[in-house]
Protein backbone atom coordinates (compact mmCIF):
# COMPACT_ATOMS: atom_id res chain seq x y z
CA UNK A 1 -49.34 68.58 -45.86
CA UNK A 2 -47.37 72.04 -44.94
CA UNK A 3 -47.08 70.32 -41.44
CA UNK A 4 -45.13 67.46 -43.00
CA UNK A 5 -43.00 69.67 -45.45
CA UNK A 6 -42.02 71.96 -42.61
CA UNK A 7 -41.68 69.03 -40.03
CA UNK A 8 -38.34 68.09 -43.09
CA UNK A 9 -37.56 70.89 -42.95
CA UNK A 10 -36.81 70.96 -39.52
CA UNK A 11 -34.85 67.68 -39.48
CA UNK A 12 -33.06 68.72 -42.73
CA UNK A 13 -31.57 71.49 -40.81
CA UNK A 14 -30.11 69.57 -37.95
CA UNK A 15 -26.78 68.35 -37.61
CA UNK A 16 -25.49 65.16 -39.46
CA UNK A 17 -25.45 63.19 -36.49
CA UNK A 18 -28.88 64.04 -35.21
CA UNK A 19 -30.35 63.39 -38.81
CA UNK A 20 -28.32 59.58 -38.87
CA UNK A 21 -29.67 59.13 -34.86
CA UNK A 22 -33.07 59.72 -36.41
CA UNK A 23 -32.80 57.83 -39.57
CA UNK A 24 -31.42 54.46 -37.58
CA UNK A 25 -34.29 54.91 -34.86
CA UNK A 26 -36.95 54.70 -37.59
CA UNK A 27 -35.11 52.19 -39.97
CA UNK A 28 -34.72 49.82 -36.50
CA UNK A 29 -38.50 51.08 -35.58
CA UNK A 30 -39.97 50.17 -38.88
CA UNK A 31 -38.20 46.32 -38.96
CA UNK A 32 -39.70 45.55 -35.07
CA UNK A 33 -43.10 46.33 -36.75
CA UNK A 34 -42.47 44.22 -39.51
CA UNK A 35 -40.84 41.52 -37.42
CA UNK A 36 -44.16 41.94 -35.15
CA UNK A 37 -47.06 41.95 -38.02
CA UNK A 38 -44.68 38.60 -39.39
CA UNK A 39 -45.52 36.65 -35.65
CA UNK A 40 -48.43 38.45 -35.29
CA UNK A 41 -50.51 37.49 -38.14
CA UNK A 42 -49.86 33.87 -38.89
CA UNK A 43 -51.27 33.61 -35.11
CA UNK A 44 -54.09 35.75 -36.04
CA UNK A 45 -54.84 33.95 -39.57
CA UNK A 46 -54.68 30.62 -37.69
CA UNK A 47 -57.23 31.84 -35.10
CA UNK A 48 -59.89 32.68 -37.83
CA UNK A 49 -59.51 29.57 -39.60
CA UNK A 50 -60.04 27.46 -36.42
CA UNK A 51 -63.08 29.41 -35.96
CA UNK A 52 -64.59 28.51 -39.20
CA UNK A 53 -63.06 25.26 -39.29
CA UNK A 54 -65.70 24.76 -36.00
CA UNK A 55 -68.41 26.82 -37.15
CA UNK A 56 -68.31 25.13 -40.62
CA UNK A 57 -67.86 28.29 -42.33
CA UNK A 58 -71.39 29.95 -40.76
CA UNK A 59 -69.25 32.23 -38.21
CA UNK A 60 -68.84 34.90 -40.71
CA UNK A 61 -72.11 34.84 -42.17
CA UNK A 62 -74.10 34.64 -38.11
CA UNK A 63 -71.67 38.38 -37.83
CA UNK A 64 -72.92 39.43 -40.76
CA UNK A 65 -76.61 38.73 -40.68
CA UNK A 66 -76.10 40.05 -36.70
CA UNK A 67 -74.69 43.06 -38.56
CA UNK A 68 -77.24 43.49 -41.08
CA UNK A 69 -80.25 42.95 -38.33
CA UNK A 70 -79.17 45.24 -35.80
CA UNK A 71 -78.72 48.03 -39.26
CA UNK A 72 -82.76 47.41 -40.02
CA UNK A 73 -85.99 48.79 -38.64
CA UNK A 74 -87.42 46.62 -36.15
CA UNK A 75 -90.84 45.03 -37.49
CA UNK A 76 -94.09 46.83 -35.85
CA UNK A 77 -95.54 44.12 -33.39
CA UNK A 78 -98.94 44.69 -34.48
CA UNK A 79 -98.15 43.25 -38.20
CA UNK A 80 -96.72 39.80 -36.02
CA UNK A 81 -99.71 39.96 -34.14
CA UNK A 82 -101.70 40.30 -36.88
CA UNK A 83 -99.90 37.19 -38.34
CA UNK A 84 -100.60 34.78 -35.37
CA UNK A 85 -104.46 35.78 -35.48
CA UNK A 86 -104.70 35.36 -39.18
CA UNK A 87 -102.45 31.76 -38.98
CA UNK A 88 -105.28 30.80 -36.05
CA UNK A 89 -108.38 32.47 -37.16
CA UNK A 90 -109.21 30.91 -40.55
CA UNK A 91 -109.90 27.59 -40.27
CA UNK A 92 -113.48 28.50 -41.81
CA UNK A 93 -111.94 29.64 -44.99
CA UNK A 94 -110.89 27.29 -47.96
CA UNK A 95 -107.22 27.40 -47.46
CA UNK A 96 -104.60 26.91 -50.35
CA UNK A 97 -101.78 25.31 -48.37
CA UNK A 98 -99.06 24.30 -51.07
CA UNK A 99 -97.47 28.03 -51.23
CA UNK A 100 -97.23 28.62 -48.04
CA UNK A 101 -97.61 27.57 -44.26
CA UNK A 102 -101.14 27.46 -43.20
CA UNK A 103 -101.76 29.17 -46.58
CA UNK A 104 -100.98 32.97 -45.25
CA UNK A 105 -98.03 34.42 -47.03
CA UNK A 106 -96.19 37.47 -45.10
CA UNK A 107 -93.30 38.85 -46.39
CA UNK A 108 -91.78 40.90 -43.18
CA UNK A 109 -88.99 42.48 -44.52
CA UNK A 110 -90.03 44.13 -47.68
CA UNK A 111 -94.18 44.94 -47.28
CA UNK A 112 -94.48 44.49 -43.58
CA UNK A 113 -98.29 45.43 -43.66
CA UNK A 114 -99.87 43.13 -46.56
CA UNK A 115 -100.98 39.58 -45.87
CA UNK A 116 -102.16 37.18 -48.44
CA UNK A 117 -104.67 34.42 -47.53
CA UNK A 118 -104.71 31.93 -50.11
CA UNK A 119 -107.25 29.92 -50.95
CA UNK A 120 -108.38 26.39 -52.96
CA UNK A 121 -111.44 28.44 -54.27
CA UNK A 122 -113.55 31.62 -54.33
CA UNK A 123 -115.70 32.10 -51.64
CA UNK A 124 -118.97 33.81 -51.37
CA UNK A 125 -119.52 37.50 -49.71
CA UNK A 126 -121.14 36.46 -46.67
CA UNK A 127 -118.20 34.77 -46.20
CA UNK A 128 -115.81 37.53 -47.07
CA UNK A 129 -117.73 40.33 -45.10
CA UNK A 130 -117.53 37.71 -42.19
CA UNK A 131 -114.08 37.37 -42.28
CA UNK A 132 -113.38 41.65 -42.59
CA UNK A 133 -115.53 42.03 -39.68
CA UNK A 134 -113.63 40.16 -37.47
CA UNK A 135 -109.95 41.14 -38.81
CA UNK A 136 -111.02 44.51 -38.50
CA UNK A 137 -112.26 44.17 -35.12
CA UNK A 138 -108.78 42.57 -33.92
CA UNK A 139 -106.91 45.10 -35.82
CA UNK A 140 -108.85 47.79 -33.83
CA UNK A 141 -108.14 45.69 -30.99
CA UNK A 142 -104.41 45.20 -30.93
CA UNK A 143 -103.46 49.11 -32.30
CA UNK A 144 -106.18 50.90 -30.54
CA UNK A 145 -108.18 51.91 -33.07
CA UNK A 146 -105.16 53.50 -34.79
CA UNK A 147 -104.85 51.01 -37.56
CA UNK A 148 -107.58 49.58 -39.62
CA UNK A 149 -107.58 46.68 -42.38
CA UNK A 150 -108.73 46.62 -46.08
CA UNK A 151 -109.76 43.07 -47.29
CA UNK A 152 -110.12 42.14 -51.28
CA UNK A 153 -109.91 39.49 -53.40
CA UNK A 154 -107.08 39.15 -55.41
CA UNK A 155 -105.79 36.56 -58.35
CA UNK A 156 -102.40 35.05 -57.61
CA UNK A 157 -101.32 32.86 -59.91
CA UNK A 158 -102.60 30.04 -60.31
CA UNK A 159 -105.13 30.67 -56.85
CA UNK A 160 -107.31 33.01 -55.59
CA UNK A 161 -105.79 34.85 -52.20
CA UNK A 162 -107.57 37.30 -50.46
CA UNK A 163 -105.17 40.38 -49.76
CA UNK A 164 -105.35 42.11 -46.33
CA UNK A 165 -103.36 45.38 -46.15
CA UNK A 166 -102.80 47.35 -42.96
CA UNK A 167 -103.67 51.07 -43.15
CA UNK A 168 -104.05 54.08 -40.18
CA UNK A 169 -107.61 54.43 -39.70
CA UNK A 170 -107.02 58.18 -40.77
CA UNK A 171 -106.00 56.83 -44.04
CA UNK A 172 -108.87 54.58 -44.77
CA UNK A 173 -111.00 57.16 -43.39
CA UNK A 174 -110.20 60.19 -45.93
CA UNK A 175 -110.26 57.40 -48.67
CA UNK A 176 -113.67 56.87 -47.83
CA UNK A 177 -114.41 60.35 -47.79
CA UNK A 178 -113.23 60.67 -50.98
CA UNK A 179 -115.43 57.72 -52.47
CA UNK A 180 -118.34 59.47 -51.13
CA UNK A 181 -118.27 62.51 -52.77
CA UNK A 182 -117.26 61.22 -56.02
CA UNK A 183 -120.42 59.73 -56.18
């Protein structure tokens, strides 16, 4: 601000003619760049709309989803893997199909490491422990025994889903701990 007041006062304290030469440069400066932004921006305006004339309005919204997916966390490939097994690996199960595709819901954005595996009825424990072995063992498998799974049975209305959550094996193992000397 002091930059600007003493930069008048500067020009304040030149001769009349200087201060009239510098007054008519800007006046003539300022109506070029008005003249300009006038040819400029009808071109500019016409441009856009042609564009989403073409796209049918979905070039704005492709730049801004672009926008917003290059601004989020990149989803762990283990939890896709994960997916793909689960979507190929239950045929044996009682599947609910109505809610979602091949009955496993997966919501990647907002709890990347849950997976619910809905089904048509309850089924019994051999079943269930069946099932846990073998996501556990391709869990192992595919994070190198970093990552383990926990399996329940859950209600979701109006069926009965069984919830898979993916935890560290550190995790699961101090939980465990804990269980056992609670008891």
């Amino acid at each position: 601000m002091q930059n600007i007041i003493s930069f008048i006062k500067k020009i304040l304290t030149l001769k009349w003619y200087y201060q009239l030469s510098i007054a008519l440069t800007g006046s003539v400066l300022f109506a070029l760049l008005i003249k300009f932004l006038i040819w400029f921006v009808p071109i500019l305006l016409a441009i856009l709309a042609l564009l989403f004339i073409l796209t049918d309005g979905e070039i704005f919204t492709d730049i801004l989803n672009s926008y917003r997916k290059s601004k989020q966390e990149q989803t762990n490939p283990l939890f896709t893997n994960i997916y793909h097994w689960l979507t190929e690996n239950v045929n044996d199960l009682p599947l609910q199909t109505k809610i979602a595709t091949q009955g496993i819901e997966w919501d990647s954005e907002r709890e990347p490491n849950i997976y619910y595996v809905n089904l048509k009825y309850k089924i019994d424990d051999d079943k269930l422990s069946n099932f846990e072995s073998r996501l556990r063992q391709e869990v192992q498998l595919c994070s190198t025994e970093i990552n383990d799974a926990i399996v329940t049975i859950v209600k979701r209305s109006p069926f009965i889903a069984i919830k898979v959550r993916i935890v560290s094996a550190v995790e699961l193992s101090i939980k465990e701990q804990e269980i056992r000397e609670d008891f």
